[in-house]
C-alpha atoms as a PDB file:
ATOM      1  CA  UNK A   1      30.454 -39.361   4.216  1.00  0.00           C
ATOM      2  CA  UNK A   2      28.300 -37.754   6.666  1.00  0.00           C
ATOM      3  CA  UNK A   3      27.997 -34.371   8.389  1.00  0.00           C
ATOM      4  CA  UNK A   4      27.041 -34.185  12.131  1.00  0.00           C
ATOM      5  CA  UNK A   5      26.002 -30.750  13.039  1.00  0.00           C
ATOM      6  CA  UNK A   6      25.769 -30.093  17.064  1.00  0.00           C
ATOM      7  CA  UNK A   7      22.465 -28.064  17.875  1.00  0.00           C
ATOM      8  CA  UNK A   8      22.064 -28.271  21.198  1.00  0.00           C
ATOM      9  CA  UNK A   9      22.262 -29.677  24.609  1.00  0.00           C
ATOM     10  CA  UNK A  10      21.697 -33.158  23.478  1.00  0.00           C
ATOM     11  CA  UNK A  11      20.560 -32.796  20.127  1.00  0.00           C
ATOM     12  CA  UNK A  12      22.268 -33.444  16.550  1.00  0.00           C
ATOM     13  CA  UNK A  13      21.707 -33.425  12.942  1.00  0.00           C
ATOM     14  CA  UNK A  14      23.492 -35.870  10.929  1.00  0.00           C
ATOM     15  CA  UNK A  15      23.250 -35.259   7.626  1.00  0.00           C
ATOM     16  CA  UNK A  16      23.887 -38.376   4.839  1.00  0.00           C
ATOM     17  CA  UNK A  17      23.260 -38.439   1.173  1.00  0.00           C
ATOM     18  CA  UNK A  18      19.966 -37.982   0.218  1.00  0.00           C
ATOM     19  CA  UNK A  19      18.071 -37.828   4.048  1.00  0.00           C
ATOM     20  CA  UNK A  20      18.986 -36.318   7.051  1.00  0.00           C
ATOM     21  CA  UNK A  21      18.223 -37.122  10.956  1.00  0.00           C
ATOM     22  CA  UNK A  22      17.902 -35.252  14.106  1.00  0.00           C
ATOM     23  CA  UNK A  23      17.003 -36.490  17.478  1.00  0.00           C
ATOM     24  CA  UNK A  24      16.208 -34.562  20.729  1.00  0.00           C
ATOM     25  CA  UNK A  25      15.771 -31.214  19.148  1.00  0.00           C
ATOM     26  CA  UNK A  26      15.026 -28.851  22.361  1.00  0.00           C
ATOM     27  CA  UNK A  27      15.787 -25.380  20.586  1.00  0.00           C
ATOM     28  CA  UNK A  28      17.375 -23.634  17.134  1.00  0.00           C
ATOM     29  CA  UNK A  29      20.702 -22.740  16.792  1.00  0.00           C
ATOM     30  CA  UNK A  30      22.667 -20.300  14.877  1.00  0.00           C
ATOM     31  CA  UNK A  31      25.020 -20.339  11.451  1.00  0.00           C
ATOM     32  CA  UNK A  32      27.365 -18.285  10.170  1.00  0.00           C
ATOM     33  CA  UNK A  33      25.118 -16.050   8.258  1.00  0.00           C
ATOM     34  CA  UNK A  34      22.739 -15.373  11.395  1.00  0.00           C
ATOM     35  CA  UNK A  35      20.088 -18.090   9.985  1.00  0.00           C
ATOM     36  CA  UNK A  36      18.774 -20.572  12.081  1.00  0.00           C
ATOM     37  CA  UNK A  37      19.815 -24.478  11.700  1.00  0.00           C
ATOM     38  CA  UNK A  38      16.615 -25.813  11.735  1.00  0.00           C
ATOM     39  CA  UNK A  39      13.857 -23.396  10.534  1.00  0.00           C
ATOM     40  CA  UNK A  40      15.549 -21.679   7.723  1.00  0.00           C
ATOM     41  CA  UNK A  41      17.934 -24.569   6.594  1.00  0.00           C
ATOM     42  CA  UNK A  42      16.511 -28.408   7.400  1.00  0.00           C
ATOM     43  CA  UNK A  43      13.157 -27.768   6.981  1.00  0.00           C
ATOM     44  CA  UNK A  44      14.024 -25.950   3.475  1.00  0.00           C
ATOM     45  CA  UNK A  45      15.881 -29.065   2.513  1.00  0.00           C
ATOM     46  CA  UNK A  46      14.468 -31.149  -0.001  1.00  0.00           C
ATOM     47  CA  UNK A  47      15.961 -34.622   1.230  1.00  0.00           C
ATOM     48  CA  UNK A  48      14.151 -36.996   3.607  1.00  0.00           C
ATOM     49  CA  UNK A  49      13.786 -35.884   6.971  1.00  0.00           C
ATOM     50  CA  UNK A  50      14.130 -38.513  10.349  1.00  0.00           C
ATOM     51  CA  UNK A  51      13.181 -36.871  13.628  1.00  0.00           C
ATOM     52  CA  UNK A  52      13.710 -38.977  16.851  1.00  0.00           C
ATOM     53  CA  UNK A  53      12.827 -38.149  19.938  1.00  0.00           C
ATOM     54  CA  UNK A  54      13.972 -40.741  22.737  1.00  0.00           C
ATOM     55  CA  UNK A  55      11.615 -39.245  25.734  1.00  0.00           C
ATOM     56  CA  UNK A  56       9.576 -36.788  26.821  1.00  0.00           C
ATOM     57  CA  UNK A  57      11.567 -34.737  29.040  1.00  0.00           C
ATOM     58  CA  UNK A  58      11.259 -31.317  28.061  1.00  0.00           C
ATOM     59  CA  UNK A  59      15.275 -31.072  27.083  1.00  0.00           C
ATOM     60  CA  UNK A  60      14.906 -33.480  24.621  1.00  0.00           C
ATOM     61  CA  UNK A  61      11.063 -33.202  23.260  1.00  0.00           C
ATOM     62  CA  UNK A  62      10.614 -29.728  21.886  1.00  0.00           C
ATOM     63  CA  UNK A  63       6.256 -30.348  20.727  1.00  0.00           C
ATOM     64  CA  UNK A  64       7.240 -27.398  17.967  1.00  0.00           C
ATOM     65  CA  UNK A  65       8.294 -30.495  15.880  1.00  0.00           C
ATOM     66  CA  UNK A  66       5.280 -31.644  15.390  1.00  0.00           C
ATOM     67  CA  UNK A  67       4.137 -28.636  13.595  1.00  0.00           C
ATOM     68  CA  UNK A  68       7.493 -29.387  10.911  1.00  0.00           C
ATOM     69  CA  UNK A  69       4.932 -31.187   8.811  1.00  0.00           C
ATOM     70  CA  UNK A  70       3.329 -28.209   7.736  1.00  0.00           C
ATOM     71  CA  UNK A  71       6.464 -27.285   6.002  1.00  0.00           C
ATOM     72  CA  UNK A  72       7.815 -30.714   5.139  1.00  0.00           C
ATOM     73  CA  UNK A  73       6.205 -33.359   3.784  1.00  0.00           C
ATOM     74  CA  UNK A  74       8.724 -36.197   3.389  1.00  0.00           C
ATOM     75  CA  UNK A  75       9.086 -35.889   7.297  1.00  0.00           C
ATOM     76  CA  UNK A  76       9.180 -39.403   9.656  1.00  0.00           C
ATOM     77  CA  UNK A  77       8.777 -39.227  13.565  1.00  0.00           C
ATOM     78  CA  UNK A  78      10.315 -41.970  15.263  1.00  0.00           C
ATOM     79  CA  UNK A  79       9.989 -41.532  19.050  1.00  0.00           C
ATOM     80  CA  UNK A  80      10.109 -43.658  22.122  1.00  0.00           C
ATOM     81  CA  UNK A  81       7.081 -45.196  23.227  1.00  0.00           C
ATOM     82  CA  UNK A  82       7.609 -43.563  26.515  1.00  0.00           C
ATOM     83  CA  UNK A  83       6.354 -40.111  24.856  1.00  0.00           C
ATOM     84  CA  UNK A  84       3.019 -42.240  23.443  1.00  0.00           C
ATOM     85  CA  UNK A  85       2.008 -43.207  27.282  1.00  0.00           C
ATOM     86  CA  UNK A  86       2.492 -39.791  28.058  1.00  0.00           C
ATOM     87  CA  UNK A  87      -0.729 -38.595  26.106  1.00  0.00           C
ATOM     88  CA  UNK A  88       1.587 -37.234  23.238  1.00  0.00           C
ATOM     89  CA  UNK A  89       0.020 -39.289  20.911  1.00  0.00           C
ATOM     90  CA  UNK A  90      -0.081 -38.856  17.070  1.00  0.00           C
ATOM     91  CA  UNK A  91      -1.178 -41.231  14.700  1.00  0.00           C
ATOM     92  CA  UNK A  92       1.706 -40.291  11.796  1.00  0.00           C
ATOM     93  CA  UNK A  93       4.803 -41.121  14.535  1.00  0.00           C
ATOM     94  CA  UNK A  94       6.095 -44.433  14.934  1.00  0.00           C
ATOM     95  CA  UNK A  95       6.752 -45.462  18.374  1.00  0.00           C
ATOM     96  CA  UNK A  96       9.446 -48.033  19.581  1.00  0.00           C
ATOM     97  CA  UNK A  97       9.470 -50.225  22.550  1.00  0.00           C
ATOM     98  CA  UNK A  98      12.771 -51.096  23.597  1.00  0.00           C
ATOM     99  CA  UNK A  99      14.395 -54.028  21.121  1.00  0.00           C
ATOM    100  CA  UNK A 100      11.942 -52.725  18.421  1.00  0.00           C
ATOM    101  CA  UNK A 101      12.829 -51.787  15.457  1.00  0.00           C
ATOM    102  CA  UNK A 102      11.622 -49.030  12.177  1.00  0.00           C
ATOM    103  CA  UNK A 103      13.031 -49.676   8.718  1.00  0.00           C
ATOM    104  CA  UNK A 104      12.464 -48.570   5.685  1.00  0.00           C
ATOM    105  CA  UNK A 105      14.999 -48.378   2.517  1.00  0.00           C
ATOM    106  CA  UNK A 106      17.242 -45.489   3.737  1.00  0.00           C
ATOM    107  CA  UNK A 107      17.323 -46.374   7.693  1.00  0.00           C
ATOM    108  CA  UNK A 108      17.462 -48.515  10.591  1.00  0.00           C
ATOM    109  CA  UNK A 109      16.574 -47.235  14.176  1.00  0.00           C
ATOM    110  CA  UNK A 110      16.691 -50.083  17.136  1.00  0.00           C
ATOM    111  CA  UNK A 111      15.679 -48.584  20.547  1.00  0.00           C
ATOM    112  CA  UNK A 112      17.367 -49.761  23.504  1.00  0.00           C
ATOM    113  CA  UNK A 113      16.640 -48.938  27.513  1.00  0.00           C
ATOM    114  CA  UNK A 114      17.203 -45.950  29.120  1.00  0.00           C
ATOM    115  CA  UNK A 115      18.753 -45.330  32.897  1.00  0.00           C
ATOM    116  CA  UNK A 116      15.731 -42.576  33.022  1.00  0.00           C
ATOM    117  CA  UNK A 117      12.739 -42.416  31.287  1.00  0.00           C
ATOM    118  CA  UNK A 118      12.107 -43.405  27.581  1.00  0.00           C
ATOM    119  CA  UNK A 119      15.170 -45.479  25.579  1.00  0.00           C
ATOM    120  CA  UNK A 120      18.193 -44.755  22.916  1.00  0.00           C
ATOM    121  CA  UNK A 121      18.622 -45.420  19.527  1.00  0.00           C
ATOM    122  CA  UNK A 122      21.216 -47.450  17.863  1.00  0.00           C
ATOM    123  CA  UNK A 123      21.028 -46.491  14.377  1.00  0.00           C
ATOM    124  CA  UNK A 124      21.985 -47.788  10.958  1.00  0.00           C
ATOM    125  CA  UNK A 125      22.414 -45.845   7.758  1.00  0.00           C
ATOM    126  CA  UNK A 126      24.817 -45.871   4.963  1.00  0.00           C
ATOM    127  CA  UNK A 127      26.219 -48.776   5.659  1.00  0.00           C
ATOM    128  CA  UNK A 128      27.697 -46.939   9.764  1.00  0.00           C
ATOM    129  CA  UNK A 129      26.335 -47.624  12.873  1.00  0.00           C
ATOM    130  CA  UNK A 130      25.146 -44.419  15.081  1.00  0.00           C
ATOM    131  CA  UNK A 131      24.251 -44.591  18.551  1.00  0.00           C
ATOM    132  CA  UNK A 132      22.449 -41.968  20.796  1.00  0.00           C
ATOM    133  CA  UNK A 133      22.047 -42.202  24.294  1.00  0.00           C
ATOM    134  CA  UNK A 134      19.223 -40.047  24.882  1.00  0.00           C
ATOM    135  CA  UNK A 135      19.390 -40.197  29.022  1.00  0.00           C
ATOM    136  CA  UNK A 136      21.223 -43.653  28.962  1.00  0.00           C
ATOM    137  CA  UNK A 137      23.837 -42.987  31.435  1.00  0.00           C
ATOM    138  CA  UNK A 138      25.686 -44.301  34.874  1.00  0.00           C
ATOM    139  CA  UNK A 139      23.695 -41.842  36.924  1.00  0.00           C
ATOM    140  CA  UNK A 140      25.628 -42.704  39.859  1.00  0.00           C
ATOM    141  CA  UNK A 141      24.751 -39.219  42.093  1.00  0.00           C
ATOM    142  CA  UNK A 142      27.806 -40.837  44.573  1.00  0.00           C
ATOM    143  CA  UNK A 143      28.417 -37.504  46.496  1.00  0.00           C
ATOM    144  CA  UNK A 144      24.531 -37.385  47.138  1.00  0.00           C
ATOM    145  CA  UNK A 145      23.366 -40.513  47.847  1.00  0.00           C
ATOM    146  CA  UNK A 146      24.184 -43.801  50.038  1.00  0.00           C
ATOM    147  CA  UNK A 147      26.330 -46.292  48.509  1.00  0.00           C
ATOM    148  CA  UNK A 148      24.234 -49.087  48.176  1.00  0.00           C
ATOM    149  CA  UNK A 149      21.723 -46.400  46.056  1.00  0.00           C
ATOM    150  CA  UNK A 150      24.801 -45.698  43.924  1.00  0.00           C
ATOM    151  CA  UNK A 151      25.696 -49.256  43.475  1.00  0.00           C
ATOM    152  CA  UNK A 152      22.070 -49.549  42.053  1.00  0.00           C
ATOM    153  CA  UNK A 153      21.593 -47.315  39.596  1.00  0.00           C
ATOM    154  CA  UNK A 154      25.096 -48.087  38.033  1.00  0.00           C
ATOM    155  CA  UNK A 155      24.612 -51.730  38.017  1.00  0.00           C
ATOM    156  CA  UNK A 156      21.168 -50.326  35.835  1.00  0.00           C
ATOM    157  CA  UNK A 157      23.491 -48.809  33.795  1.00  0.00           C
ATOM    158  CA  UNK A 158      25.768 -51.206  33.340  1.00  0.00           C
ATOM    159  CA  UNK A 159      22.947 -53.918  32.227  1.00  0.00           C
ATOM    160  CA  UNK A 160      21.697 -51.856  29.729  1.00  0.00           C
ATOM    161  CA  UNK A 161      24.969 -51.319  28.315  1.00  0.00           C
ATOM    162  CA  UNK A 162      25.669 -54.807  27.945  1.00  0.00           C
ATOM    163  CA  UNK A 163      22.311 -55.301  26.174  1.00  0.00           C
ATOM    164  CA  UNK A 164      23.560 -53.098  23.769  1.00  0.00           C
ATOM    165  CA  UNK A 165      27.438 -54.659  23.670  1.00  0.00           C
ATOM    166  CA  UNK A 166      25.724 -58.052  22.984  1.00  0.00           C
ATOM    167  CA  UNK A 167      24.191 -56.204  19.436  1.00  0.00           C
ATOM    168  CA  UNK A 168      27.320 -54.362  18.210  1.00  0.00           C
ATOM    169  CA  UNK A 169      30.622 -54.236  19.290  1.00  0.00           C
ATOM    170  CA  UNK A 170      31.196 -51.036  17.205  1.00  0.00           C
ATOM    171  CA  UNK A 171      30.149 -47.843  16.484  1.00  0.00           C
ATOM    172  CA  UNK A 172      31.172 -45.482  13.961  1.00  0.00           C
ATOM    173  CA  UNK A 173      29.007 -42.442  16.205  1.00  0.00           C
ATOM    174  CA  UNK A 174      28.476 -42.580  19.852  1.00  0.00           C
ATOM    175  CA  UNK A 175      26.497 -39.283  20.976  1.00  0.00           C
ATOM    176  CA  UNK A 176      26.311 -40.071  25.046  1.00  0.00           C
ATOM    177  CA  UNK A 177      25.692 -37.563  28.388  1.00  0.00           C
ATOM    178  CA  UNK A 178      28.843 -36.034  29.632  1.00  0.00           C
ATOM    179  CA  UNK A 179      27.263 -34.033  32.548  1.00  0.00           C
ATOM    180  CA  UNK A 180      29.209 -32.783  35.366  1.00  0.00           C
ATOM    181  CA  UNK A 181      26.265 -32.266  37.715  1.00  0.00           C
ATOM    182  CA  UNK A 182      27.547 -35.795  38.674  1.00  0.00           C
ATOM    183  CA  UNK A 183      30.143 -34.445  40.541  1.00  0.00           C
ATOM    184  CA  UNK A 184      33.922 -35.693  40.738  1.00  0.00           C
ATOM    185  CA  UNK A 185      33.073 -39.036  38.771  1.00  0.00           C
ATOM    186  CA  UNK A 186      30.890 -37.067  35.924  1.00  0.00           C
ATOM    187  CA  UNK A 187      32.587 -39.222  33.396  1.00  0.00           C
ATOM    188  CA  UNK A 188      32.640 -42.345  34.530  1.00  0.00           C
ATOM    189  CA  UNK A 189      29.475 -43.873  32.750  1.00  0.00           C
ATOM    190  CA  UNK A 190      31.249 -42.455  29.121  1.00  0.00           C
ATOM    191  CA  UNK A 191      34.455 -44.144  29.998  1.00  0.00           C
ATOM    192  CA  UNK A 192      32.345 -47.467  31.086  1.00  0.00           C
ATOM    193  CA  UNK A 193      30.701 -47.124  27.547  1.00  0.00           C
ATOM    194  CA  UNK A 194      33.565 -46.905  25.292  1.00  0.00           C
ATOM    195  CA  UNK A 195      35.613 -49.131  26.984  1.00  0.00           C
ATOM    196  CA  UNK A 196      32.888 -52.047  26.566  1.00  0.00           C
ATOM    197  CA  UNK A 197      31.958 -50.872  23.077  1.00  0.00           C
ATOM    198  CA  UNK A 198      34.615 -49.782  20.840  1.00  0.00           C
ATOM    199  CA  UNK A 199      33.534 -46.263  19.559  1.00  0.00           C
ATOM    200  CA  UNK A 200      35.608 -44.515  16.856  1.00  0.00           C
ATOM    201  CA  UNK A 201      33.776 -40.497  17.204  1.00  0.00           C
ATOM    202  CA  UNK A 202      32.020 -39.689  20.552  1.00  0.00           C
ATOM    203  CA  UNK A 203      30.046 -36.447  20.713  1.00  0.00           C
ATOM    204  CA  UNK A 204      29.212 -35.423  23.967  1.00  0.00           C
ATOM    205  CA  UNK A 205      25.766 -33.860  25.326  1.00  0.00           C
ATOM    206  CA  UNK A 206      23.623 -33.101  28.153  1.00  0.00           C
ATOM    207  CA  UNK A 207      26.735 -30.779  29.141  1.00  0.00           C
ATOM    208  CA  UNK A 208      24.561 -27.534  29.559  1.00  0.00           C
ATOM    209  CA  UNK A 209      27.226 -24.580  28.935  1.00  0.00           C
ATOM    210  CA  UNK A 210      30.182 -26.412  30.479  1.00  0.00           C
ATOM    211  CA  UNK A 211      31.708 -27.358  27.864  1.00  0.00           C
ATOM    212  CA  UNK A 212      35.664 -27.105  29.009  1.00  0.00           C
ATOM    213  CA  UNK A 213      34.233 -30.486  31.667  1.00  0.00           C
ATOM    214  CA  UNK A 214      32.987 -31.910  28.785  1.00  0.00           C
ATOM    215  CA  UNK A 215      35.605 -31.797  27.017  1.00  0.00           C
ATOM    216  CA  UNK A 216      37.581 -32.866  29.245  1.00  0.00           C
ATOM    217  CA  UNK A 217      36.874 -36.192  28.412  1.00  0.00           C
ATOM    218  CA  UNK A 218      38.788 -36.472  25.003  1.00  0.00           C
ATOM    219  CA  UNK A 219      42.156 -37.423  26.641  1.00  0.00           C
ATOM    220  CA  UNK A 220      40.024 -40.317  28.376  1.00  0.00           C
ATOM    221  CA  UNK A 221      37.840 -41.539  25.304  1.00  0.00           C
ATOM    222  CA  UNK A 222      41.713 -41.626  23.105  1.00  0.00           C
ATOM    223  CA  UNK A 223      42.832 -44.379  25.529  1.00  0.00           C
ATOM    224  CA  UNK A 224      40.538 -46.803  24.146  1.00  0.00           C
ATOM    225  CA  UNK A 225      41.287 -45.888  20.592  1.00  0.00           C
ATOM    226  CA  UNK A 226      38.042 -43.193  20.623  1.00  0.00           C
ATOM    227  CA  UNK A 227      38.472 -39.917  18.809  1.00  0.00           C
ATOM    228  CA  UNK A 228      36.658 -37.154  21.193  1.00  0.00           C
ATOM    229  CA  UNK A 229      35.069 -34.648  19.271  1.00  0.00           C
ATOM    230  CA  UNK A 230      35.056 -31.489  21.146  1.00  0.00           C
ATOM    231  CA  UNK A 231      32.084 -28.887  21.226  1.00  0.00           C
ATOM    232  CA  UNK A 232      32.818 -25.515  21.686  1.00  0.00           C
ATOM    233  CA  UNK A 233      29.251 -23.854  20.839  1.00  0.00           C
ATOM    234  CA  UNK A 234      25.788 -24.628  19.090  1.00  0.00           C
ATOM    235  CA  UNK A 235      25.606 -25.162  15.459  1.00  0.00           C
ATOM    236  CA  UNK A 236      29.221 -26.901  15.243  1.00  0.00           C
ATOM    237  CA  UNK A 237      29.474 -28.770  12.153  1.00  0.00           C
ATOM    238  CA  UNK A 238      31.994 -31.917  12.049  1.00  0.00           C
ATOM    239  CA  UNK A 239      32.299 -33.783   8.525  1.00  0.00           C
ATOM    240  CA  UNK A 240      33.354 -37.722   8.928  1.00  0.00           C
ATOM    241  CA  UNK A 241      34.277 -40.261   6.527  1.00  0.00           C
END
Protein backbone atom coordinates (compact mmCIF):
# COMPACT_ATOMS: atom_id res chain seq x y z
CA UNK A 1 0.00 0.00 0.00
CA UNK A 2 1.06 3.43 -0.57
CA UNK A 3 -0.29 6.95 -0.03
CA UNK A 4 0.28 9.68 -2.70
CA UNK A 5 -0.40 13.04 -1.29
CA UNK A 6 -0.69 15.99 -4.11
CA UNK A 7 1.29 19.19 -2.86
CA UNK A 8 1.57 21.18 -5.55
CA UNK A 9 1.86 22.15 -9.10
CA UNK A 10 4.00 19.25 -9.98
CA UNK A 11 5.01 17.96 -6.83
CA UNK A 12 3.97 14.70 -4.71
CA UNK A 13 4.64 12.79 -1.68
CA UNK A 14 4.27 9.17 -1.83
CA UNK A 15 4.37 7.73 1.21
CA UNK A 16 5.36 3.63 1.58
CA UNK A 17 6.14 1.65 4.64
CA UNK A 18 8.91 2.69 6.43
CA UNK A 19 10.33 5.83 3.88
CA UNK A 20 8.68 8.32 2.09
CA UNK A 21 9.52 10.38 -1.30
CA UNK A 22 8.80 13.69 -2.72
CA UNK A 23 9.99 15.18 -5.90
CA UNK A 24 9.66 18.78 -7.26
CA UNK A 25 8.61 20.36 -4.05
CA UNK A 26 8.03 24.22 -5.15
CA UNK A 27 5.87 25.30 -2.00
CA UNK A 28 3.84 23.85 1.36
CA UNK A 29 0.49 22.97 1.34
CA UNK A 30 -2.26 22.77 3.76
CA UNK A 31 -4.17 19.78 5.93
CA UNK A 32 -7.12 19.54 7.54
CA UNK A 33 -6.04 20.85 10.83
CA UNK A 34 -4.39 24.12 9.24
CA UNK A 35 -0.73 22.41 9.50
CA UNK A 36 1.46 22.44 6.76
CA UNK A 37 2.33 19.06 4.68
CA UNK A 38 5.78 19.40 4.67
CA UNK A 39 7.20 21.46 7.61
CA UNK A 40 5.06 20.33 10.41
CA UNK A 41 4.30 16.69 9.16
CA UNK A 42 7.27 15.04 6.74
CA UNK A 43 9.99 16.55 8.22
CA UNK A 44 8.57 15.40 11.82
CA UNK A 45 8.38 11.91 10.45
CA UNK A 46 10.71 9.51 11.65
CA UNK A 47 10.89 7.22 8.40
CA UNK A 48 13.46 7.68 5.62
CA UNK A 49 13.11 10.61 3.62
CA UNK A 50 13.83 10.64 -0.62
CA UNK A 51 13.76 14.12 -2.12
CA UNK A 52 14.08 14.35 -5.99
CA UNK A 53 14.33 17.12 -7.80
CA UNK A 54 14.35 16.52 -11.74
CA UNK A 55 15.62 20.28 -12.77
CA UNK A 56 16.26 23.45 -11.81
CA UNK A 57 13.44 25.43 -12.93
CA UNK A 58 12.22 27.36 -10.19
CA UNK A 59 8.58 25.38 -10.21
CA UNK A 60 10.13 22.37 -9.48
CA UNK A 61 13.49 23.26 -7.33
CA UNK A 62 12.38 25.05 -4.21
CA UNK A 63 16.60 25.63 -2.60
CA UNK A 64 14.52 25.67 1.00
CA UNK A 65 15.10 21.85 0.72
CA UNK A 66 18.33 21.93 1.19
CA UNK A 67 18.07 23.42 4.55
CA UNK A 68 15.56 19.98 5.51
CA UNK A 69 18.76 18.47 6.80
CA UNK A 70 18.89 20.54 9.68
CA UNK A 71 15.77 18.93 10.84
CA UNK A 72 16.17 15.48 9.33
CA UNK A 73 18.87 13.45 9.34
CA UNK A 74 17.94 10.24 7.50
CA UNK A 75 17.28 12.64 4.45
CA UNK A 76 18.67 11.54 0.61
CA UNK A 77 18.75 14.15 -2.33
CA UNK A 78 18.54 12.64 -5.56
CA UNK A 79 18.44 15.33 -8.28
CA UNK A 80 19.14 15.62 -11.94
CA UNK A 81 22.48 16.39 -12.96
CA UNK A 82 21.10 19.28 -14.82
CA UNK A 83 20.73 21.21 -11.30
CA UNK A 84 24.74 20.18 -10.56
CA UNK A 85 25.88 22.18 -13.93
CA UNK A 86 23.86 24.85 -12.79
CA UNK A 87 26.28 25.79 -9.81
CA UNK A 88 23.75 24.13 -7.30
CA UNK A 89 26.19 21.92 -6.20
CA UNK A 90 26.28 19.97 -2.86
CA UNK A 91 28.46 17.32 -2.01
CA UNK A 92 25.61 15.12 0.16
CA UNK A 93 23.09 14.96 -3.22
CA UNK A 94 23.43 12.37 -5.66
CA UNK A 95 23.14 13.44 -9.14
CA UNK A 96 21.85 11.30 -12.15
CA UNK A 97 22.67 11.52 -15.74
CA UNK A 98 20.07 10.24 -17.84
CA UNK A 99 20.09 6.07 -17.85
CA UNK A 100 21.81 6.34 -14.39
CA UNK A 101 20.75 4.88 -11.71
CA UNK A 102 20.74 5.34 -7.28
CA UNK A 103 19.95 2.27 -5.19
CA UNK A 104 20.11 1.46 -2.02
CA UNK A 105 17.93 -1.28 0.03
CA UNK A 106 14.56 0.59 0.12
CA UNK A 107 14.69 2.30 -3.56
CA UNK A 108 15.39 2.47 -7.09
CA UNK A 109 15.42 5.85 -9.06
CA UNK A 110 16.45 5.57 -13.02
CA UNK A 111 16.50 9.05 -14.69
CA UNK A 112 15.38 9.32 -18.11
CA UNK A 113 15.45 12.57 -20.70
CA UNK A 114 13.52 15.40 -20.48
CA UNK A 115 11.66 17.48 -23.53
CA UNK A 116 13.09 20.67 -21.40
CA UNK A 117 15.77 20.92 -19.22
CA UNK A 118 16.97 18.27 -16.65
CA UNK A 119 15.29 14.42 -16.90
CA UNK A 120 12.41 12.16 -15.08
CA UNK A 121 12.50 9.50 -12.83
CA UNK A 122 11.20 6.07 -13.22
CA UNK A 123 11.11 4.74 -9.85
CA UNK A 124 11.02 1.42 -8.05
CA UNK A 125 9.92 0.71 -4.52
CA UNK A 126 7.93 -1.91 -2.85
CA UNK A 127 7.97 -4.08 -5.34
CA UNK A 128 5.61 -0.93 -7.97
CA UNK A 129 6.98 0.97 -10.52
CA UNK A 130 6.47 5.00 -10.24
CA UNK A 131 7.16 7.30 -12.91
CA UNK A 132 7.46 11.18 -12.85
CA UNK A 133 7.75 13.26 -15.69
CA UNK A 134 9.25 16.23 -14.31
CA UNK A 135 8.96 18.52 -17.75
CA UNK A 136 8.90 15.34 -20.03
CA UNK A 137 6.15 16.26 -22.26
CA UNK A 138 4.93 16.66 -26.17
CA UNK A 139 5.48 20.39 -26.00
CA UNK A 140 4.00 20.77 -29.28
CA UNK A 141 3.09 24.89 -28.95
CA UNK A 142 0.98 24.04 -32.54
CA UNK A 143 -1.18 27.28 -32.40
CA UNK A 144 2.19 29.27 -31.93
CA UNK A 145 4.61 27.95 -33.95
CA UNK A 146 5.27 26.63 -37.70
CA UNK A 147 4.57 23.13 -38.35
CA UNK A 148 7.72 21.80 -39.13
CA UNK A 149 8.84 23.40 -35.36
CA UNK A 150 5.89 21.42 -33.99
CA UNK A 151 6.73 18.31 -35.80
CA UNK A 152 10.16 18.67 -33.97
CA UNK A 153 9.70 18.96 -30.66
CA UNK A 154 7.01 16.12 -30.65
CA UNK A 155 9.10 13.74 -32.53
CA UNK A 156 11.63 14.78 -29.20
CA UNK A 157 8.98 13.72 -27.27
CA UNK A 158 8.07 10.87 -28.76
CA UNK A 159 11.86 9.41 -28.70
CA UNK A 160 12.17 9.86 -25.27
CA UNK A 161 9.08 8.11 -24.61
CA UNK A 162 10.06 5.17 -26.39
CA UNK A 163 13.36 5.09 -24.46
CA UNK A 164 11.38 4.71 -21.61
CA UNK A 165 8.64 2.04 -23.30
CA UNK A 166 11.74 -0.08 -24.21
CA UNK A 167 12.44 -0.29 -19.99
CA UNK A 168 8.89 -0.96 -18.73
CA UNK A 169 5.84 -1.52 -20.30
CA UNK A 170 3.98 -0.74 -17.01
CA UNK A 171 3.50 1.48 -14.43
CA UNK A 172 1.64 1.23 -11.35
CA UNK A 173 2.08 5.55 -10.97
CA UNK A 174 2.43 7.83 -13.84
CA UNK A 175 2.63 11.59 -12.46
CA UNK A 176 2.95 13.53 -16.12
CA UNK A 177 2.19 17.52 -17.27
CA UNK A 178 -1.37 18.10 -18.17
CA UNK A 179 -1.02 21.86 -19.04
CA UNK A 180 -3.46 23.65 -21.06
CA UNK A 181 -1.19 26.57 -21.97
CA UNK A 182 -0.78 24.16 -24.98
CA UNK A 183 -3.80 25.20 -26.35
CA UNK A 184 -6.60 22.97 -28.08
CA UNK A 185 -4.23 19.78 -28.14
CA UNK A 186 -3.04 20.32 -24.26
CA UNK A 187 -3.44 16.64 -23.82
CA UNK A 188 -2.13 15.11 -26.46
CA UNK A 189 1.47 14.21 -25.13
CA UNK A 190 -0.57 12.35 -21.85
CA UNK A 191 -2.70 10.43 -24.24
CA UNK A 192 0.63 9.58 -26.44
CA UNK A 193 2.12 8.35 -23.03
CA UNK A 194 -0.41 6.04 -21.77
CA UNK A 195 -1.31 4.69 -24.83
CA UNK A 196 2.46 3.46 -25.46
CA UNK A 197 2.93 2.57 -21.80
CA UNK A 198 0.18 0.96 -20.03
CA UNK A 199 -0.39 3.09 -16.82
CA UNK A 200 -2.89 1.89 -14.18
CA UNK A 201 -3.10 5.64 -11.82
CA UNK A 202 -2.07 8.89 -13.64
CA UNK A 203 -1.80 12.03 -11.53
CA UNK A 204 -1.69 15.01 -13.38
CA UNK A 205 0.60 18.27 -12.80
CA UNK A 206 2.02 21.32 -14.15
CA UNK A 207 -1.85 22.32 -14.39
CA UNK A 208 -1.41 25.70 -12.43
CA UNK A 209 -5.09 26.35 -10.93
CA UNK A 210 -6.97 24.83 -13.87
CA UNK A 211 -7.76 22.01 -12.66
CA UNK A 212 -11.46 21.32 -14.36
CA UNK A 213 -8.78 21.09 -18.02
CA UNK A 214 -6.88 18.87 -16.20
CA UNK A 215 -9.17 16.87 -15.33
CA UNK A 216 -10.56 16.67 -18.17
CA UNK A 217 -8.38 14.12 -19.16
CA UNK A 218 -9.78 11.14 -17.03
CA UNK A 219 -12.43 10.13 -19.66
CA UNK A 220 -9.31 9.97 -22.14
CA UNK A 221 -6.65 8.14 -19.84
CA UNK A 222 -9.95 5.25 -19.03
CA UNK A 223 -9.82 4.33 -22.75
CA UNK A 224 -6.60 2.70 -22.44
CA UNK A 225 -7.51 0.93 -19.26
CA UNK A 226 -5.84 4.11 -17.04
CA UNK A 227 -7.62 5.16 -13.89
CA UNK A 228 -7.38 9.23 -13.85
CA UNK A 229 -7.01 10.46 -10.56
CA UNK A 230 -8.53 13.80 -10.33
CA UNK A 231 -7.07 16.84 -8.26
CA UNK A 232 -9.27 19.19 -6.95
CA UNK A 233 -6.81 21.25 -4.52
CA UNK A 234 -3.29 21.02 -2.73
CA UNK A 235 -2.70 18.55 -0.07
CA UNK A 236 -5.12 15.79 -1.70
CA UNK A 237 -4.34 12.54 -0.31
CA UNK A 238 -5.15 9.28 -2.55
CA UNK A 239 -4.39 5.76 -0.82
CA UNK A 240 -3.56 2.82 -3.56
CA UNK A 241 -3.11 -0.75 -3.25
Amino acid sequence: MMTITYIYHSCYLIEFIGCSVIIDYYRDAPREDGSKWVNDYLLNKEDDLYVLCTHSHSDHFNPDILNWRQRKENITYIFSDELKENGKIDAKVYYLRKEQTFEDARIKVMAYGSTDIGGSFLIGCNGRLLFHAGDLNNWHWNEEVGKAESLTYENNYLCELELLAEKTDHLHVAMFPIDPRLGKEYMRGAKQFVSRIHTAYFFPMHFGEQYEKANRFGETAAQYGCRYMPISQPGQIFTLI
